[in-house]
Protein backbone atom coordinates (compact mmCIF):
# COMPACT_ATOMS: atom_id res chain seq x y z
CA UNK A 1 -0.37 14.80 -36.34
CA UNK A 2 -2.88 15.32 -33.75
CA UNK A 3 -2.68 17.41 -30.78
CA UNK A 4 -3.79 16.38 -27.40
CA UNK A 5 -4.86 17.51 -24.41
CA UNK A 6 -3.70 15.41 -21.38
CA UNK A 7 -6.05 15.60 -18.38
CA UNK A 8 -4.47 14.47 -14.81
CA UNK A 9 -6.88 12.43 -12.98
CA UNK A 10 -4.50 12.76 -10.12
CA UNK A 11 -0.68 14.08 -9.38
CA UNK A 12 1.58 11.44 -11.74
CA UNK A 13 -1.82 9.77 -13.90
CA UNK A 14 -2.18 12.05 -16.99
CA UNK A 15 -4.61 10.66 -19.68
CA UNK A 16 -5.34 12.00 -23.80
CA UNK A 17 -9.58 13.63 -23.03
CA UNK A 18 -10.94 11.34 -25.72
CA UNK A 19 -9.33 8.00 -23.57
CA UNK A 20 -11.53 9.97 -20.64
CA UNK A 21 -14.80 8.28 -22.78
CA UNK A 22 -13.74 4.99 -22.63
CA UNK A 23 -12.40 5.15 -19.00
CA UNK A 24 -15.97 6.31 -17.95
CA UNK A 25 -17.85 3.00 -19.08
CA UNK A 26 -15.29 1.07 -17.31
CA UNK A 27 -14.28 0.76 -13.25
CA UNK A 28 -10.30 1.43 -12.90
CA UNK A 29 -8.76 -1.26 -10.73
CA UNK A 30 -5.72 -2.38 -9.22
CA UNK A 31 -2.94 -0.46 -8.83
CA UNK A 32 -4.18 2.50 -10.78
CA UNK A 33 -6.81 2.07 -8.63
CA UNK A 34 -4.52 2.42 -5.55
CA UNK A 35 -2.81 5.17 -6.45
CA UNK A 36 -6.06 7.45 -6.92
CA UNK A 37 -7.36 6.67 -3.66
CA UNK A 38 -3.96 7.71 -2.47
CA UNK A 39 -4.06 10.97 -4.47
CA UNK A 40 -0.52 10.52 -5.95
CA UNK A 41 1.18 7.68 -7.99
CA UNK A 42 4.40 9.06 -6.96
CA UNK A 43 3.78 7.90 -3.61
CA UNK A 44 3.09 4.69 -4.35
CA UNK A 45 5.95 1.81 -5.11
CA UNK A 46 4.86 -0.08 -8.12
CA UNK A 47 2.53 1.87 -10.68
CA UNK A 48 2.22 -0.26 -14.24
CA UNK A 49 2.85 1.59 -17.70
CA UNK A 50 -0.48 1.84 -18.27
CA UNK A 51 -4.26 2.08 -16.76
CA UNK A 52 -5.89 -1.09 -15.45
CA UNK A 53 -9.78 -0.88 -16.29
CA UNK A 54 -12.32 -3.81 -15.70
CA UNK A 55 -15.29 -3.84 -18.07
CA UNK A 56 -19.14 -4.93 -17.88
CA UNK A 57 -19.56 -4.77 -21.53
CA UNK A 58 -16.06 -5.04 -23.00
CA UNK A 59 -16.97 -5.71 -26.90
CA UNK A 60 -19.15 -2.19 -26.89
CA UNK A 61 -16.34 -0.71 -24.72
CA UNK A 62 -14.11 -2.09 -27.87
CA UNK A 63 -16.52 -0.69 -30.58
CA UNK A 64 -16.31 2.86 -29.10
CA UNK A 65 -12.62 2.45 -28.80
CA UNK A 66 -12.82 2.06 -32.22
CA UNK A 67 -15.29 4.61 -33.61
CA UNK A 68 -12.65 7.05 -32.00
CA UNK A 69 -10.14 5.37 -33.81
CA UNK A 70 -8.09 4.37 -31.47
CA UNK A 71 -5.99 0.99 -31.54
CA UNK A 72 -7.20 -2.49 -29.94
CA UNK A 73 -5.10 -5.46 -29.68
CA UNK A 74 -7.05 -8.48 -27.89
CA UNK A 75 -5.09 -11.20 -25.39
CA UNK A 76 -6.46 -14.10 -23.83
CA UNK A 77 -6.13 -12.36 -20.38
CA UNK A 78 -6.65 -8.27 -21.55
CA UNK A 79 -7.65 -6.11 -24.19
CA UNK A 80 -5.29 -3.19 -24.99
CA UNK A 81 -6.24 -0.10 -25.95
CA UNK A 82 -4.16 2.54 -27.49
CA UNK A 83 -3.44 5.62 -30.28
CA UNK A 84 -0.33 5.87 -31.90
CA UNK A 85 0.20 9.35 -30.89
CA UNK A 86 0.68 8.98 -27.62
CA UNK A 87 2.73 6.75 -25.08
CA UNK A 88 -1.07 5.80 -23.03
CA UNK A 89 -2.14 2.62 -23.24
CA UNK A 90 -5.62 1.14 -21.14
CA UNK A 91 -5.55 -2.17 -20.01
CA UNK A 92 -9.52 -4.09 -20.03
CA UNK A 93 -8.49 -6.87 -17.46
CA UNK A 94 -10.89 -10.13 -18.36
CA UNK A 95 -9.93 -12.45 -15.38
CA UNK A 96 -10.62 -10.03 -12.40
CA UNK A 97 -13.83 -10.71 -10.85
CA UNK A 98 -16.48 -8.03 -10.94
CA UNK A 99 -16.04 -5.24 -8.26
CA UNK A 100 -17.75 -5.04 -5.19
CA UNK A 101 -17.68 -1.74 -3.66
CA UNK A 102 -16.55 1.33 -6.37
CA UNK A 103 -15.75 5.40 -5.26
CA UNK A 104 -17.13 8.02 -7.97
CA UNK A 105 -14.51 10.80 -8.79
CA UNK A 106 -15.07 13.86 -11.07
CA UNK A 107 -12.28 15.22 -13.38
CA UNK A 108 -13.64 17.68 -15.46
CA UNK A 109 -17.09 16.75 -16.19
CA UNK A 110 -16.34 12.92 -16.59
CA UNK A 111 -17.14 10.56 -14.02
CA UNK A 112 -14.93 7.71 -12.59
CA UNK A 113 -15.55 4.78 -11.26
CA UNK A 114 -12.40 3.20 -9.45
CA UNK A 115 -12.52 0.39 -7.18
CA UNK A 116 -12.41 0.80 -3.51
CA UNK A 117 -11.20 -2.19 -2.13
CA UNK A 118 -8.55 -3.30 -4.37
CA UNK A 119 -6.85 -6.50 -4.05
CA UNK A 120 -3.59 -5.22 -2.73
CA UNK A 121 -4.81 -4.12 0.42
């Protein structure tokens, strides 16, 4: 068995590092999204089980997923990407339209990309 380490990205959003490289080709949206700009997902109502990314290039985001040997199960509406170690799973939404305006965040020496105007507010 593997052991991780789980970075926060912010208070109640914990992530394996080596998800960390897929989540930094990707823009988080919705309401992971929301909560980060908040600073806490435990002030936030709804949170989803797992981390809501939208994707320019989502087959190479797929490949790399891969090469790192992580799980991918494809839908018609998201891509799902997981390990069987942990309980994380990443969501690559395919129906959300690109996003307009993003905010850069630094945890650890990965950048983030997470949409600023989500669709909730």
């Amino acid at each position: 068995m593997r052991s991780y380490k789980i970075i926060s990205i912010v208070r109640g959003i914990g992530v394996p590092e080596e998800f960390l490289k897929i989540i930094e080709e990707c823009i988080i949206i919705g309401y992971t999204a929301k909560a980060i700009l908040v600073g806490d997902a435990l002030k936030e109502d709804y949170l989803p089980g797992y981390i809501e990314l939208w994707c320019s290039n989502p087959e190479e985001t797929i490949m790399k997923a891969k090469k790192l040997k992580l799980r991918v199960y494809g839908g018609k509406r998201h891509i799902t990407i997981t390990d069987k170690y942990t309980a994380c799973h990443m969501k690559i939404i395919l129906n959300h339209p690109q996003p307009r305006k993003t905010k850069t965040i630094k945890v650890k020496e990965h950048k983030l990309k997470i949409e600023k105007a989500t669709y909730f507010t």
